[in-house]
C-alpha atoms as a PDB file:
ATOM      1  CA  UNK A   1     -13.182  18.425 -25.103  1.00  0.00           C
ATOM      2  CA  UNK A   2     -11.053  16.241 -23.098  1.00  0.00           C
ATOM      3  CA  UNK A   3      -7.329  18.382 -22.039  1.00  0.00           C
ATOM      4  CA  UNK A   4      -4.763  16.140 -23.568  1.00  0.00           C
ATOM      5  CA  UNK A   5      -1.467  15.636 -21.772  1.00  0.00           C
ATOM      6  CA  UNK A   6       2.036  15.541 -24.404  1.00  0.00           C
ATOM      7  CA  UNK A   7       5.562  16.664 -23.566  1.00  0.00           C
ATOM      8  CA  UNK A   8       7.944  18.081 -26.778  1.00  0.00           C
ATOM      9  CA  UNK A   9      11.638  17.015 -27.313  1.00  0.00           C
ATOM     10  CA  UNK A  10      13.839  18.091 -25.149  1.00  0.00           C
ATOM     11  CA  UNK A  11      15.110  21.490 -25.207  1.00  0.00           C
ATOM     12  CA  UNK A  12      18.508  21.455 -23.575  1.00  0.00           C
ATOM     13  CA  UNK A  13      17.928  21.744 -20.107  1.00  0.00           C
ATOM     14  CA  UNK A  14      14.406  22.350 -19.865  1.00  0.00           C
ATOM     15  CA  UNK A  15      11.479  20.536 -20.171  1.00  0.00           C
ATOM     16  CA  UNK A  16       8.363  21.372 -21.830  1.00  0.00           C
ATOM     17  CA  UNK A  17       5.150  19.874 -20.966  1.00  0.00           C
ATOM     18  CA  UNK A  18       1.058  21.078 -21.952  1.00  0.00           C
ATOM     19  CA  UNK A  19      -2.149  20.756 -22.971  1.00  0.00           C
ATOM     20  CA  UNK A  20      -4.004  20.176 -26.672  1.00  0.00           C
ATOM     21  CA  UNK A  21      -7.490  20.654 -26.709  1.00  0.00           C
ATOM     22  CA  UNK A  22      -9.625  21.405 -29.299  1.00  0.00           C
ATOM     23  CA  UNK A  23     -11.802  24.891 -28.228  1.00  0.00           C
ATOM     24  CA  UNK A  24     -14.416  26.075 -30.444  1.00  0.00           C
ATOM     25  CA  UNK A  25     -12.473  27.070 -33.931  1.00  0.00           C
ATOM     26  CA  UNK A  26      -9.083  26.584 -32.203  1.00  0.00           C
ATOM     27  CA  UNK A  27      -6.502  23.970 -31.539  1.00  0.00           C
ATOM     28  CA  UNK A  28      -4.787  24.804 -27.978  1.00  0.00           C
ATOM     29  CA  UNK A  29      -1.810  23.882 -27.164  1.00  0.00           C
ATOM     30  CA  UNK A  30      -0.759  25.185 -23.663  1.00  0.00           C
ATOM     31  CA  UNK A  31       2.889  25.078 -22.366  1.00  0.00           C
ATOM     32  CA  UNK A  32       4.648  24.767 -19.410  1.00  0.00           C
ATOM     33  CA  UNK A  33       8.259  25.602 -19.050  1.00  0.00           C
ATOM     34  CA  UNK A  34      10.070  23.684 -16.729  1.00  0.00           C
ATOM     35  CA  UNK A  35      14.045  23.905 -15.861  1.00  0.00           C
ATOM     36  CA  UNK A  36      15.153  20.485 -14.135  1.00  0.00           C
ATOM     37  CA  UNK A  37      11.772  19.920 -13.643  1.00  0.00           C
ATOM     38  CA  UNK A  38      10.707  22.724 -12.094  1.00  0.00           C
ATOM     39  CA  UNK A  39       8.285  25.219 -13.362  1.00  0.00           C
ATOM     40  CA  UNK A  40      10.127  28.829 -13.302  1.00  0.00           C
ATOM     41  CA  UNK A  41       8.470  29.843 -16.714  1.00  0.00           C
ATOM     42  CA  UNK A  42       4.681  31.456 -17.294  1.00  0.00           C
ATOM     43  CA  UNK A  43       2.200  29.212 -19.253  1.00  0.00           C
ATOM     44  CA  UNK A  44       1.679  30.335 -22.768  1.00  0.00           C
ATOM     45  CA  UNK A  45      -1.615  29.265 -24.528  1.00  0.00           C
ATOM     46  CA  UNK A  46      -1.078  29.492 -28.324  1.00  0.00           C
ATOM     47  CA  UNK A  47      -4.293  28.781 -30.531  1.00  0.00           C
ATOM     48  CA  UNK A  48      -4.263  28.118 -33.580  1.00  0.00           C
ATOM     49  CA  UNK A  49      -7.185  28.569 -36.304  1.00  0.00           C
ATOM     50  CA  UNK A  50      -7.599  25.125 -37.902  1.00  0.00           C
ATOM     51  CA  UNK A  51      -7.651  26.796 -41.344  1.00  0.00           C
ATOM     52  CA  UNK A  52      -3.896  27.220 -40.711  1.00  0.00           C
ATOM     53  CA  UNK A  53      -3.066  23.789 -40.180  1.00  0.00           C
ATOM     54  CA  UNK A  54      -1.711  22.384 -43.027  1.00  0.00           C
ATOM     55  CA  UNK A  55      -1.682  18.785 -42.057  1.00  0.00           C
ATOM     56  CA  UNK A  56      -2.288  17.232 -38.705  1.00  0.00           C
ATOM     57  CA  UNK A  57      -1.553  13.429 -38.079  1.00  0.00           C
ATOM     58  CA  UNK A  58      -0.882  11.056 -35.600  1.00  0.00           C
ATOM     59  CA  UNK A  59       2.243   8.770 -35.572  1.00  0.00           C
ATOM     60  CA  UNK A  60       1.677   5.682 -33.647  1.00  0.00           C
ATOM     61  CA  UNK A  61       4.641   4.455 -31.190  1.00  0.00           C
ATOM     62  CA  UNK A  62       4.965   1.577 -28.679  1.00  0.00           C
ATOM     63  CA  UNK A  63       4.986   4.057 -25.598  1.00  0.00           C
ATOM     64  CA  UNK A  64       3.861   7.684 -26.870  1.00  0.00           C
ATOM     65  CA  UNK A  65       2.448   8.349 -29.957  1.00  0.00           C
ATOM     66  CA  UNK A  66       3.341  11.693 -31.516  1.00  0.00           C
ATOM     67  CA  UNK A  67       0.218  14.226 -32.687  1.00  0.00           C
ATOM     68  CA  UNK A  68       2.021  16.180 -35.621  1.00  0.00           C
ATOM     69  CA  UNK A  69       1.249  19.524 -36.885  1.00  0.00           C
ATOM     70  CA  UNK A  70       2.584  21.049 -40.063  1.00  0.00           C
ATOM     71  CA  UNK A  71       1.184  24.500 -40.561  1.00  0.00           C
ATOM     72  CA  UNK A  72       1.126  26.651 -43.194  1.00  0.00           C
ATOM     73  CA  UNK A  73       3.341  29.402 -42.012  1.00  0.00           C
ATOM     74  CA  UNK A  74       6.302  28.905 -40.125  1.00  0.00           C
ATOM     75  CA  UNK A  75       5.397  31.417 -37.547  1.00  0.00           C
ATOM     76  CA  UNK A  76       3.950  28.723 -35.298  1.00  0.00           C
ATOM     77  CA  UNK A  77       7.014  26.859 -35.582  1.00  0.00           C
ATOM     78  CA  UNK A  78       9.236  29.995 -33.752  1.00  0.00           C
ATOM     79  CA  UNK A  79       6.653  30.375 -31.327  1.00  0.00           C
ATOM     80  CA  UNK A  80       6.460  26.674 -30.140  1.00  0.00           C
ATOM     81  CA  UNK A  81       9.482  26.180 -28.163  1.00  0.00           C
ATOM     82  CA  UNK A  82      12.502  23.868 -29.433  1.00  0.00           C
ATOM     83  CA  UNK A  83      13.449  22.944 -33.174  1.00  0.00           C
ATOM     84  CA  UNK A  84      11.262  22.064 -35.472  1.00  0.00           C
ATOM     85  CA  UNK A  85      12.109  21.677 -38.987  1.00  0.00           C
ATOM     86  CA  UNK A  86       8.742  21.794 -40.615  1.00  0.00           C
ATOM     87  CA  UNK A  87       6.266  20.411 -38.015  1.00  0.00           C
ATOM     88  CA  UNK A  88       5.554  20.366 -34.382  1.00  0.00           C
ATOM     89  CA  UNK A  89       5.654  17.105 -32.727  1.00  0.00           C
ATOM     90  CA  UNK A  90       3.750  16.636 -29.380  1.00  0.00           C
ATOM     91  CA  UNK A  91       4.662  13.328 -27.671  1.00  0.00           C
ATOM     92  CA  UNK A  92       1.644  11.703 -26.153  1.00  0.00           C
ATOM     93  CA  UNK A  93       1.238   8.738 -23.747  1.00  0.00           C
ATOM     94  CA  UNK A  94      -0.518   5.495 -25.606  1.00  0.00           C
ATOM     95  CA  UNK A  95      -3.063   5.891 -22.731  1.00  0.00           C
ATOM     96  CA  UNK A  96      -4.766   8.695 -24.356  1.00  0.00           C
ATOM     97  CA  UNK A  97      -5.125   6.952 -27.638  1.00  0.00           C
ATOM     98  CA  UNK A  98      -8.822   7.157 -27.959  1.00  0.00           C
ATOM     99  CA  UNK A  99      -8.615  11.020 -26.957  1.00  0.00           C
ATOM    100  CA  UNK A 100      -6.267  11.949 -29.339  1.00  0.00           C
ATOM    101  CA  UNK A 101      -7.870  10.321 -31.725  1.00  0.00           C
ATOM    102  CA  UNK A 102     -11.005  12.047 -31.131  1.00  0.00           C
ATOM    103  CA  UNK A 103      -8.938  15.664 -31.392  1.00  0.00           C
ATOM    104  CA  UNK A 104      -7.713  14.490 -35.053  1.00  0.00           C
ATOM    105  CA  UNK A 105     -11.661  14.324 -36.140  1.00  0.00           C
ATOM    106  CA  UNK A 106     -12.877  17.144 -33.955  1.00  0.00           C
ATOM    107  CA  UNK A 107      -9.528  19.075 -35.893  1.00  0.00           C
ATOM    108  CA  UNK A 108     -10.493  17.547 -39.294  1.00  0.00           C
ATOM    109  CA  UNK A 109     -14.065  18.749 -39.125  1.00  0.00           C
ATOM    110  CA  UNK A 110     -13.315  21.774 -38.069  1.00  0.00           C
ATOM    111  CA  UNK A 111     -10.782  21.923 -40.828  1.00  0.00           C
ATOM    112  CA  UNK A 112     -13.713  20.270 -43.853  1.00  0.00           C
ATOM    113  CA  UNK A 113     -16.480  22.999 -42.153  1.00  0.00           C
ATOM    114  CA  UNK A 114     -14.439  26.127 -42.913  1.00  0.00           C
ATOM    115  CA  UNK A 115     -13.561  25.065 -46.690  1.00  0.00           C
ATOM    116  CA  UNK A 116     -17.170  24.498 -47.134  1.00  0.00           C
ATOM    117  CA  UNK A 117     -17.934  28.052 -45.590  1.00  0.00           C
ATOM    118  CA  UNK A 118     -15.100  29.399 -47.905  1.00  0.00           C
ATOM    119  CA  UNK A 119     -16.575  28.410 -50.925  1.00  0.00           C
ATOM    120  CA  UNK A 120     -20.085  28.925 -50.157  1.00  0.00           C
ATOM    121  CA  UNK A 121     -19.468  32.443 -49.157  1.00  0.00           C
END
């Protein structure tokens, strides 16, 4: 899968930038923290199981879309830096339109294939 560029709200003085990919059973969302634009901070990966998405949608923009992510435990929200009341919102540049929306389906499926192995098993 295709490494999808998004930035998150700013957080005071520092910026955070990553990656979303979808990787095997995972959404991964890597991190960069930057201070002025710098990077002084390690790169956290964080993946997340798709059965513990909640809801994942995309909010279309005239500049950068937003990919948003509501799990089902708030314990994703602490880890992700900022504040987020109930949902993580990854700002993405219009450009990557078609691969973003090709992460919502990959996400979805994964999401519809691990039901199905729930209740078959």
């Amino acid at each position: 899968m295709t490494r999808i560029p998004f930035t998150l709200p700013d957080v005071g003085l520092r910026e955070i930038e990553g990656m979303v990919w979808v990787d095997d059973e995972f959404l991964v969302i890597q991190l960069t923290n930057k201070l002025f634009g710098l990077i002084d901070g390690d790169t956290d990966v964080i993946k997340i199981e798709a059965t513990a998405i909640q809801d994942i949608r995309i909010q279309r923009r005239p500049f950068k879309d937003r990919l948003v992510i509501t799990p089902k435990k708030h314990e994703l929200l602490d880890i992700v830096p900022g504040k987020h009341a109930n949902d993580v919102r990854l700002r993405i540049w219009r450009t990557q339109r078609q691969n973003l929306d090709r992460l919502l389906l990959e996400v979805l499926a994964l999401q519809k294939s691990a039901r199905r192995d729930a209740s078959a098993g």
